[in-house]
Protein backbone atom coordinates (compact mmCIF):
# COMPACT_ATOMS: atom_id res chain seq x y z
CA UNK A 1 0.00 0.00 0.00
CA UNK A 2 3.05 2.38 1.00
CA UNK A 3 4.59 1.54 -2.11
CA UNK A 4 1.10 2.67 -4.46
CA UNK A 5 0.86 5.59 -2.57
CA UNK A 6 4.53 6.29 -3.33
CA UNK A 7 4.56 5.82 -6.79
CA UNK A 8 1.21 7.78 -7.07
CA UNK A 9 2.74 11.10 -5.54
CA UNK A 10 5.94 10.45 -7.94
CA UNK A 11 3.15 10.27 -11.05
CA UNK A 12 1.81 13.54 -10.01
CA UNK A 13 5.14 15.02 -9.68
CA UNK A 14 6.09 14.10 -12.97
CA UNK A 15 2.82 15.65 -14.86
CA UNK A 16 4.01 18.79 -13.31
CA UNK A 17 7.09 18.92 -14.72
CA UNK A 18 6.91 16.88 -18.10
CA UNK A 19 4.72 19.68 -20.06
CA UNK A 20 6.82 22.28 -20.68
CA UNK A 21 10.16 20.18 -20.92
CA UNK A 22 8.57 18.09 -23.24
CA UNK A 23 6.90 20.86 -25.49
CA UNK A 24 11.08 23.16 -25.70
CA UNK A 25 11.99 21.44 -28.43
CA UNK A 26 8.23 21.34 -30.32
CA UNK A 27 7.59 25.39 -30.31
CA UNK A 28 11.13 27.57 -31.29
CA UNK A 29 9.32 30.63 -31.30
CA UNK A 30 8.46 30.26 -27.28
CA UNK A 31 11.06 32.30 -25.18
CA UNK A 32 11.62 29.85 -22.42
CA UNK A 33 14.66 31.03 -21.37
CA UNK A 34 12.23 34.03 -19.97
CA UNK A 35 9.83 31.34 -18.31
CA UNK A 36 10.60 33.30 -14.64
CA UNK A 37 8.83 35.78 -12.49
CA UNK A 38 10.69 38.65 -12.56
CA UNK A 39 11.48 40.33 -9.07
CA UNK A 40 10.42 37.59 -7.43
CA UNK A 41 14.21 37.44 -5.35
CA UNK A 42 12.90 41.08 -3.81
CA UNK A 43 9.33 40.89 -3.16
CA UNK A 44 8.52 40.92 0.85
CA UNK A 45 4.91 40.10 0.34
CA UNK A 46 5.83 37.00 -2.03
CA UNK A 47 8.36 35.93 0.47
CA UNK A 48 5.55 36.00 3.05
CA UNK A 49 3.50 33.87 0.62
CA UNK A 50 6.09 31.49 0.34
CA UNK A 51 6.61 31.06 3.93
CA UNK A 52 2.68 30.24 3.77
CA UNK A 53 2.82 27.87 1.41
CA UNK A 54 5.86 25.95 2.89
CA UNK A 55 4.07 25.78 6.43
CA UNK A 56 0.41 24.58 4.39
CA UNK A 57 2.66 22.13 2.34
CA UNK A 58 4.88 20.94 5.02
CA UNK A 59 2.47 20.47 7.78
CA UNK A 60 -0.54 19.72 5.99
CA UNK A 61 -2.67 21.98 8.13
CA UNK A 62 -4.12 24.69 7.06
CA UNK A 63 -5.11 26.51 3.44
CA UNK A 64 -3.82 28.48 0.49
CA UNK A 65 -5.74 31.10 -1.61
CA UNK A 66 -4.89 31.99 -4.86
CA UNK A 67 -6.91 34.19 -6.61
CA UNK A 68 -6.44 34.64 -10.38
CA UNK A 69 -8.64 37.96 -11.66
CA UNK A 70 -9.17 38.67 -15.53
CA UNK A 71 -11.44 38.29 -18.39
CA UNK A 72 -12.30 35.74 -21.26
CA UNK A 73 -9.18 34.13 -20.76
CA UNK A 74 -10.05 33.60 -17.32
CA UNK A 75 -13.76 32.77 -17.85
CA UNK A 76 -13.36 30.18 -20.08
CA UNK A 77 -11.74 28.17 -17.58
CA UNK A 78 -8.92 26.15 -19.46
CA UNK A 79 -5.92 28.61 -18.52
CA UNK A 80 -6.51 28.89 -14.81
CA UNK A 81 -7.06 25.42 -14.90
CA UNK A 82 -4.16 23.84 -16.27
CA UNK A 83 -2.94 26.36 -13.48
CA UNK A 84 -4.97 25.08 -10.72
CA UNK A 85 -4.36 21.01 -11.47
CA UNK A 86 -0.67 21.66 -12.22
CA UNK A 87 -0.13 22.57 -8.55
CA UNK A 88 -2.41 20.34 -7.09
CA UNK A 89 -0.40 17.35 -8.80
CA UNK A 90 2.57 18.93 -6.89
CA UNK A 91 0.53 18.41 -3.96
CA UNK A 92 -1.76 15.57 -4.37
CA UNK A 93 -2.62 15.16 -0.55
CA UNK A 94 -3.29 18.84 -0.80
CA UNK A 95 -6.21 19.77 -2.72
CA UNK A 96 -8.68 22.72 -1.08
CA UNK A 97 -12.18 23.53 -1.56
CA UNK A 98 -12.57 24.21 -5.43
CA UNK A 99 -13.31 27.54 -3.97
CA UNK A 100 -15.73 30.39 -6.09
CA UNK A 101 -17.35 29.93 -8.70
CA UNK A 102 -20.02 31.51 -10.97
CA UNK A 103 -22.64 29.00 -13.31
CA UNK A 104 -22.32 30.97 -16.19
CA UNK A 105 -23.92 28.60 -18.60
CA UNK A 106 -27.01 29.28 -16.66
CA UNK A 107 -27.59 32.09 -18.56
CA UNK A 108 -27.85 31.30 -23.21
CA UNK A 109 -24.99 31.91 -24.86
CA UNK A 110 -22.54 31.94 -21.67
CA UNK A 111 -19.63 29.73 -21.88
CA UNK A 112 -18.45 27.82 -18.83
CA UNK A 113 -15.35 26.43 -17.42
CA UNK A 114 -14.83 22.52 -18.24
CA UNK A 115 -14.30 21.55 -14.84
CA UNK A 116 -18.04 21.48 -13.67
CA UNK A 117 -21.12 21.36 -15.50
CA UNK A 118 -24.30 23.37 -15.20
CA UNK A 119 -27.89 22.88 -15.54
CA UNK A 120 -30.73 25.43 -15.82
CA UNK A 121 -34.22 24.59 -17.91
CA UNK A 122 -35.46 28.30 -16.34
CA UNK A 123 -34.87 31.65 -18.13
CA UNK A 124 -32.74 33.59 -16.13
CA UNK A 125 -32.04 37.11 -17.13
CA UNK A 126 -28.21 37.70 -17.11
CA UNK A 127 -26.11 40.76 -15.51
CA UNK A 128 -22.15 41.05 -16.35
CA UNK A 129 -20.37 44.21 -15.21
CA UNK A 130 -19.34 45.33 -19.07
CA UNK A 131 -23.09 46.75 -19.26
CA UNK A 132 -22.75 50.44 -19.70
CA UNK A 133 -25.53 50.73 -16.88
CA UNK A 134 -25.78 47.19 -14.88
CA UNK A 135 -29.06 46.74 -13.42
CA UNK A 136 -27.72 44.61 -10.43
CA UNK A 137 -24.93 44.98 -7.73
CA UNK A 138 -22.19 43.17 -8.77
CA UNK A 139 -19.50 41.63 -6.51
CA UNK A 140 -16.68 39.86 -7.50
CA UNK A 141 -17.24 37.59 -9.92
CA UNK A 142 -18.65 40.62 -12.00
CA UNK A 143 -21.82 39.04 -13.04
CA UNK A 144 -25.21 37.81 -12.08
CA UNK A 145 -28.13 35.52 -13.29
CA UNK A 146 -31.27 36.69 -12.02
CA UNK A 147 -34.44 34.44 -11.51
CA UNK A 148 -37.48 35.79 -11.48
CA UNK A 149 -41.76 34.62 -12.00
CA UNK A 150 -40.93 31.06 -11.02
CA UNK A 151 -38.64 28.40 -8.84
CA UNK A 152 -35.59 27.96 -10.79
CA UNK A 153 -32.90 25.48 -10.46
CA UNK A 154 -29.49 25.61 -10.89
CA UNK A 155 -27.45 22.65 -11.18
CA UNK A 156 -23.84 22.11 -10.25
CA UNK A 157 -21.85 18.76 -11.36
CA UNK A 158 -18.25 18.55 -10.57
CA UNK A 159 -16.50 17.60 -13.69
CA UNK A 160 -12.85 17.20 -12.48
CA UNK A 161 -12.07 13.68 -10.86
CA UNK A 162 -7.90 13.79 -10.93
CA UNK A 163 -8.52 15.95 -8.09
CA UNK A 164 -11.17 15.53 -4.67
CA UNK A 165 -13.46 18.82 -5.37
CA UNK A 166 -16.58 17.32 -3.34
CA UNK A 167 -18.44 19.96 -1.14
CA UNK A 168 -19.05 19.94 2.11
CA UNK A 169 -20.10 23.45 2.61
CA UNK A 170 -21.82 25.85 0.02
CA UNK A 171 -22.12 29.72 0.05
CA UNK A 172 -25.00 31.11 -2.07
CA UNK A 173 -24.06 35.34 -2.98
CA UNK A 174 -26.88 37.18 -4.33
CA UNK A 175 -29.39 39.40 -2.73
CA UNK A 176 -33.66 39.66 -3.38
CA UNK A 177 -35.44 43.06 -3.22
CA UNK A 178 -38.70 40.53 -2.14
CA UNK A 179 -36.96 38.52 0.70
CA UNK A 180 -36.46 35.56 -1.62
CA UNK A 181 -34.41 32.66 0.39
CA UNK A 182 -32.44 30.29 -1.86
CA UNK A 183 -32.83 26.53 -0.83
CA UNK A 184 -30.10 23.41 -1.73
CA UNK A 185 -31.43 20.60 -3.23
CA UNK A 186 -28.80 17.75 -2.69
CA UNK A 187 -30.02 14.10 -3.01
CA UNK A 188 -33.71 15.06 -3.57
CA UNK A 189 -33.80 16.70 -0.47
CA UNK A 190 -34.74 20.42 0.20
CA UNK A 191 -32.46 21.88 2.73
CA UNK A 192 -32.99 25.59 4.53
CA UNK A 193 -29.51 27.91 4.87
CA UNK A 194 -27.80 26.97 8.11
CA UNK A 195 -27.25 31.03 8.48
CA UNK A 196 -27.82 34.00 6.81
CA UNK A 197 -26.07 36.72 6.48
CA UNK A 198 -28.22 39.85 4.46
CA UNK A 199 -25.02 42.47 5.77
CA UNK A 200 -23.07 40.51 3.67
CA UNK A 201 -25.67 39.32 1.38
CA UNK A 202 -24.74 35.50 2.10
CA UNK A 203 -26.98 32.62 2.65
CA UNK A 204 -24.56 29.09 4.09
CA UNK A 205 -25.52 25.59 3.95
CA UNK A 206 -24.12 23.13 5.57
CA UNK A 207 -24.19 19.36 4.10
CA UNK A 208 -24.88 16.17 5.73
CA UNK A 209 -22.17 14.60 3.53
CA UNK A 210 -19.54 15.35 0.99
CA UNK A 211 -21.26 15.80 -2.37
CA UNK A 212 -20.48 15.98 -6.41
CA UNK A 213 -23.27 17.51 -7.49
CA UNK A 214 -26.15 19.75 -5.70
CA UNK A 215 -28.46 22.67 -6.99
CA UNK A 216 -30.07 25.70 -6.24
CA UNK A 217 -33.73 26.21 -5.50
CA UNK A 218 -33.91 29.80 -5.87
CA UNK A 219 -38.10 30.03 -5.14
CA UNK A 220 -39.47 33.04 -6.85
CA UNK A 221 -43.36 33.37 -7.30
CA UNK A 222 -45.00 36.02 -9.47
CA UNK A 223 -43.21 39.19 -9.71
CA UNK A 224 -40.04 37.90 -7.24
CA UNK A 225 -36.36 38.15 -7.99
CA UNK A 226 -33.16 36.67 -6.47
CA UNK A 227 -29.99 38.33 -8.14
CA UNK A 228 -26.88 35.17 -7.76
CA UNK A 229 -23.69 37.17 -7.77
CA UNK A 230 -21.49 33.98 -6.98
CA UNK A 231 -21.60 30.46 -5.38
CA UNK A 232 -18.39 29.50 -2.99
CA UNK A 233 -17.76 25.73 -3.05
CA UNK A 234 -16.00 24.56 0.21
CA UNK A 235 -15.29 21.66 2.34
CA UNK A 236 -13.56 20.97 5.50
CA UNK A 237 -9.92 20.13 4.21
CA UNK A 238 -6.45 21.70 4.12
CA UNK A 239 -4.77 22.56 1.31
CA UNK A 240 -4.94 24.89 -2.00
CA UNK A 241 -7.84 26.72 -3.69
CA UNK A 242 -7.41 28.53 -6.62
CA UNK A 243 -10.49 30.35 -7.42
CA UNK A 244 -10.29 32.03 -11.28
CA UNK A 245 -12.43 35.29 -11.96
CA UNK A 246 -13.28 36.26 -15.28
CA UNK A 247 -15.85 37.89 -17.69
CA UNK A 248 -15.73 38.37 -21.27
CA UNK A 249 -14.63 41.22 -22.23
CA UNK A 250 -14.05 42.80 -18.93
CA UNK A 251 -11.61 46.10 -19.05
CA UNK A 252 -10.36 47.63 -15.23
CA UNK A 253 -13.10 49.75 -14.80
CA UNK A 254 -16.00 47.29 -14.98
CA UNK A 255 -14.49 45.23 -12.29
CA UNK A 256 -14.19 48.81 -10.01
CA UNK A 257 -18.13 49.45 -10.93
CA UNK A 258 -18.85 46.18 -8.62
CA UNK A 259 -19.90 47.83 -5.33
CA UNK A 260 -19.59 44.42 -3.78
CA UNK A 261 -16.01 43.35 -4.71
CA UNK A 262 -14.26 44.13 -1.51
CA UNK A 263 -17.39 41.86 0.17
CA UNK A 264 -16.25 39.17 -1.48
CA UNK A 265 -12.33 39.53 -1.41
CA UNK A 266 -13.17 39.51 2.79
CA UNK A 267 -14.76 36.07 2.42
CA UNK A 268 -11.95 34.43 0.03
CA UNK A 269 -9.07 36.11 1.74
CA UNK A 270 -6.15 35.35 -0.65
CA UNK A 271 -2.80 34.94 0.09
CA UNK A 272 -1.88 35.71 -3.80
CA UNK A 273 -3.70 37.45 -6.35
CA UNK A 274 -3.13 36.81 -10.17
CA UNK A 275 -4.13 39.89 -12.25
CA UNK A 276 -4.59 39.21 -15.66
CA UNK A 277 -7.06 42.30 -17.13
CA UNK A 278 -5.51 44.44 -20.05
CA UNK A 279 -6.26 43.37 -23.25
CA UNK A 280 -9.75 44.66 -23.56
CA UNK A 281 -8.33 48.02 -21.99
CA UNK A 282 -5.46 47.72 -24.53
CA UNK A 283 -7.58 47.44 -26.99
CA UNK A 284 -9.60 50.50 -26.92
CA UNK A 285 -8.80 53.23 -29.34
CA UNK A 286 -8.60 55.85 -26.74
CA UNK A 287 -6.25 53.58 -24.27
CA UNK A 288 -4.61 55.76 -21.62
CA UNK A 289 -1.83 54.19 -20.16
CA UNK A 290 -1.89 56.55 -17.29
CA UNK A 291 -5.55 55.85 -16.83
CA UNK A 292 -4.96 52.23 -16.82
CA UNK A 293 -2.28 52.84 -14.49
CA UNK A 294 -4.38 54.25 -11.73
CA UNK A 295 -6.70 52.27 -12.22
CA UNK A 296 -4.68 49.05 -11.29
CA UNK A 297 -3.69 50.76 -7.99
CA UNK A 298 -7.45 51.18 -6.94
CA UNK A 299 -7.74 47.65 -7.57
CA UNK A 300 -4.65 46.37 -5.99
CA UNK A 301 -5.58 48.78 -2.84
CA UNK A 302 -9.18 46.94 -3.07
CA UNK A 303 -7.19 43.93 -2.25
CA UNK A 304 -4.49 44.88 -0.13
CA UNK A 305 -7.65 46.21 2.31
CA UNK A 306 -8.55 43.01 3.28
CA UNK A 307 -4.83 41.57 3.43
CA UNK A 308 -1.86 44.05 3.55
CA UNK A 309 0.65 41.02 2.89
CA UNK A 310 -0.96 39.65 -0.43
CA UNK A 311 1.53 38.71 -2.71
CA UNK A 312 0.93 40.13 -6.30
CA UNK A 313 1.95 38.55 -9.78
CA UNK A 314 1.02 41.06 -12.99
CA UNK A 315 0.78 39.09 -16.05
CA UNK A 316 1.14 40.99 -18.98
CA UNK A 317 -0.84 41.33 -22.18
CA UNK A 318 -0.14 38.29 -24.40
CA UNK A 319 0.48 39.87 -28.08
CA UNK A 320 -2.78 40.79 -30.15
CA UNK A 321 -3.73 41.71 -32.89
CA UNK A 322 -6.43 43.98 -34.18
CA UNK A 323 -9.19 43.72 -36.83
CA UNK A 324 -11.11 45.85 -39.40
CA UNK A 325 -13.84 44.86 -41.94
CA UNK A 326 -15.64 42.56 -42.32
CA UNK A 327 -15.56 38.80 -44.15
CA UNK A 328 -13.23 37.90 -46.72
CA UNK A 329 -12.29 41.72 -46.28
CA UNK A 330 -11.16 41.54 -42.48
CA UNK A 331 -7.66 42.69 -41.59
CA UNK A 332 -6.05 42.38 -38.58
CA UNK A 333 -2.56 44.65 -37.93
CA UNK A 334 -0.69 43.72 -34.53
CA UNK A 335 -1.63 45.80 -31.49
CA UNK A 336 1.18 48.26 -30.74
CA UNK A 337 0.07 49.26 -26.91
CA UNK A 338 1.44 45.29 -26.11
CA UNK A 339 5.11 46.86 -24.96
CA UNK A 340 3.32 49.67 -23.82
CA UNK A 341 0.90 47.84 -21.43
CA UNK A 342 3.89 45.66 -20.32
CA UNK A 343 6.05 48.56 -18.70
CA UNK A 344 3.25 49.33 -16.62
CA UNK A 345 2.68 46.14 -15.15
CA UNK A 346 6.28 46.48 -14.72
CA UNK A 347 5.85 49.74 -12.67
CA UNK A 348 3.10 48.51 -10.87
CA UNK A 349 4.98 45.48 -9.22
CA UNK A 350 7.62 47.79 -8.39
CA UNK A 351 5.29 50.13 -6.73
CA UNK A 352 3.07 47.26 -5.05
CA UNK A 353 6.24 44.98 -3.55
CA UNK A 354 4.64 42.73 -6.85
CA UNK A 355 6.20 40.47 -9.48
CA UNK A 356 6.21 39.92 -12.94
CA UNK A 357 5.60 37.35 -15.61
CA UNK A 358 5.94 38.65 -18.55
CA UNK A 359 3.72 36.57 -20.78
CA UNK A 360 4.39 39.21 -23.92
CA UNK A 361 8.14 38.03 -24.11
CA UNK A 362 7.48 34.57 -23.28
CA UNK A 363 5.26 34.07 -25.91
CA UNK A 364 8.06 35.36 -28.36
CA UNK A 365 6.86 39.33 -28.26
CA UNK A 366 5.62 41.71 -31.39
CA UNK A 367 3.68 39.39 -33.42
CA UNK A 368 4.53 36.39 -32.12
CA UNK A 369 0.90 35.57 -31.96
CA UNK A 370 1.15 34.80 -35.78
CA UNK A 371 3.63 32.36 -35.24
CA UNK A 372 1.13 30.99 -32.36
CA UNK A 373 -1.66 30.69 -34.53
CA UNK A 374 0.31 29.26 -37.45
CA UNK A 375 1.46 26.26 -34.81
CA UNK A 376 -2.66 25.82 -33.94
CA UNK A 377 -2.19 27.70 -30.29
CA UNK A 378 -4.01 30.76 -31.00
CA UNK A 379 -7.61 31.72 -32.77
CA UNK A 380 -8.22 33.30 -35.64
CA UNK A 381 -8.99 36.24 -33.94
CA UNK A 382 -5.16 36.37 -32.80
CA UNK A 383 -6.53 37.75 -29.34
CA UNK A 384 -7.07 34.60 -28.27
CA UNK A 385 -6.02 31.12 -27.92
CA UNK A 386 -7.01 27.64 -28.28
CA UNK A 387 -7.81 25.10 -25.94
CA UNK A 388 -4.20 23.81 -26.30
CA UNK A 389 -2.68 27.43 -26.51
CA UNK A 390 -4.61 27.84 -23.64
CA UNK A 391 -2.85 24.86 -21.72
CA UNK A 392 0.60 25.68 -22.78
CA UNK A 393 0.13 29.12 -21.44
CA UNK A 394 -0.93 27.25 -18.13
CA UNK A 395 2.00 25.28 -18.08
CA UNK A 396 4.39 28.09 -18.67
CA UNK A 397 2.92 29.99 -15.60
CA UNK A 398 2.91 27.52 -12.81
CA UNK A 399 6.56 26.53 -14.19
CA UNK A 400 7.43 29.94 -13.41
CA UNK A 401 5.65 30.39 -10.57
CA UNK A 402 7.08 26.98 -8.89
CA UNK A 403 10.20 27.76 -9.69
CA UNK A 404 9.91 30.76 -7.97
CA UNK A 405 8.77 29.20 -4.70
CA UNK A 406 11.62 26.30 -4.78
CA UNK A 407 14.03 29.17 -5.10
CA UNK A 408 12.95 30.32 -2.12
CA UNK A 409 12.93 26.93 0.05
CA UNK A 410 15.49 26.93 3.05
């Protein structure tokens, strides 16, 4: 039995490190020579975080929060992911509630991460923070589904079984201007919160066992509304949670319009933050790079509010490109702001006590994204990637990023 369990840990270790070794010699146009988090050596706060992470990993006792904060390259799921499952396999015996969530696919026509499945038959009016005017208070995750005239039900099926994400523990976010409770269905059975919480606009359950799937009864009659804002998944165990934030096409400023954002970093906590919003900014016509500057310090002090000692890590814009006309006629030139975006994530780790990977030189910088798409990592688009762009990305960063933390062991 000691022998399985050994030579289970040692499989896991090895999927952590294989990917991006194995994948040096496949893509030449991939700087991994600058695969590092840059200032990483002087960083107090990620010192800090790496003291937390050795006493979680070394006792067992305990959790890690790591937040990673962006748009559709976040929402879609597959980056953060690779992120999330490459340092769990690190750390088999360590994997954490799975943490918050949003069911996006609740809503038509709203894509959803792979790693857990939702179900909705109900129409449910949907509320994302790039509205010019959005008709519910956001929090965090920057949107909302909003039932309304009858009881709708939103199922939630864990769809990741390398790692244990059963719940235990459920928080239900959202708020109703007509006193509407939400109820859990798990196993056929209709359970009441355990506590609620309308100063923080919370509503707990507490399960009778660990669970993979469970949904919510959110019991509107005629004329009733209950705005969900966010579901946090959560057990009793130690170990690491990395919760991903993201909505399409999110810029800075829509995530600062959410009046409930700060609510919801109290109640996650995180030890590290991942910011990784700029290319919608970058891609405005009118992109200030002053504007976006101060902007990213209202955010980061949004943050450091509610833990003074987060660690930081700025990823920079990947390279872009942007298009014109329409059809056969569509042209796409290459985004110039890319090198100018990246010096101020640059300034702004220097000014936060943050680091630095610099996804625009890893991925091979000015128009390297052609070279990305050509190799069938990026989308047509050349904004974004593809699922296995999107992986490869993934793998890059948590190389980095556990690099950075060995570097650092005593």
């Amino acid at each position: 039995m000691r022998k399985n369990a050994i030579a289970l840990l040692t499989f896991f270790v090895v999927l952590a490190i294989v990917p991006v070794r194995a994948q040096e010699s496949r893509y030449s146009f991939v700087r991994y020579d600058a695969n590092r988090l840059h200032g990483d050596s002087t960083s107090a706060t990620f010192a800090h975080f790496v003291q937390r992470w050795n006493a979680v990993t070394q006792s067992g006792k305990g959790n890690i929060h790591i937040m990673h904060i962006g748009s559709s390259h976040v929402q879609g799921g597959t980056f953060p992911h690779q992120v999330r499952m490459n340092l769990l396999r690190r750390n088999p015996t360590l994997v954490g509630p799975r943490g918050m969530i949003f069911p996006y696919s609740a809503a038509a026509k709203c894509n959803n991460p792979a790693d857990y499945r939702v179900h909705c038959v109900e129409k449910v009016d949907l509320c994302r923070n790039v509205y010019k005017e959005p008709q519910v208070e956001l929090g965090l995750c920057g949107i909302a589904v909003t039932a309304h005239d009858s009881t709708t039900t939103i199922a939630l099926v864990r769809n990741e079984y390398q790692a244990d994400f059963t719940v235990s523990r459920l928080v239900v976010l959202g708020y109703s201007p007509d006193g509407v409770v939400p109820r859990l269905d798990v196993d056929g059975q209709l359970m009441m919160p355990h506590s609620c919480n309308n100063a923080l606009r919370s509503f707990t359950f507490v399960l009778p066992h660990s669970v993979d799937s469970l949904a919510i009864v959110l019991p509107c009659d005629s004329a009733q509304q209950f705005h969900l804002t966010g579901v946090y998944l959560d057990n009793d165990r130690s170990g690491v949670s990395y919760h991903s934030i993201g909505v399409n096409g999110a810029a800075l400023n829509d995530y600062l319009r959410c009046p409930w954002l700060t609510r919801d970093l109290s109640m996650l906590q995180p030890d590290m933050v991942i910011f990784g919003i700029g290319i919608n900014d970058a891609a405005q016509p009118d992109f200030d790079s002053t504007v976006f500057h101060a902007e990213y310090r209202r955010l980061v002090d949004s943050v450091r509010s509610v833990n003074p000692r987060c660690a930081l890590v700025f990823i920079t814009n990947n390279d872009s490109y942007k298009s014109s006309g329409r059809g056969r006629r569509k042209k796409y030139v290459v985004n110039p702001q890319g090198e100018v975006v990246r010096q101020v994530f640059y300034r702004l780790a220097e000014e936060t006590d943050g680091v630095v990977w610099d996804q625009f030189e890893v991925m091979g910088g000015l128009k390297s994204m052609m070279q990305w798409q050509k190799a069938g990592l990026a989308q047509r688009d050349k904004v974004h990637f593809t699922r296995e762009g999107y992986q490869l990305i993934g793998d890059l960063f948590s190389d980095a990023l556990l690099k950075a933390i060995e570097r650092k062991q005593p």
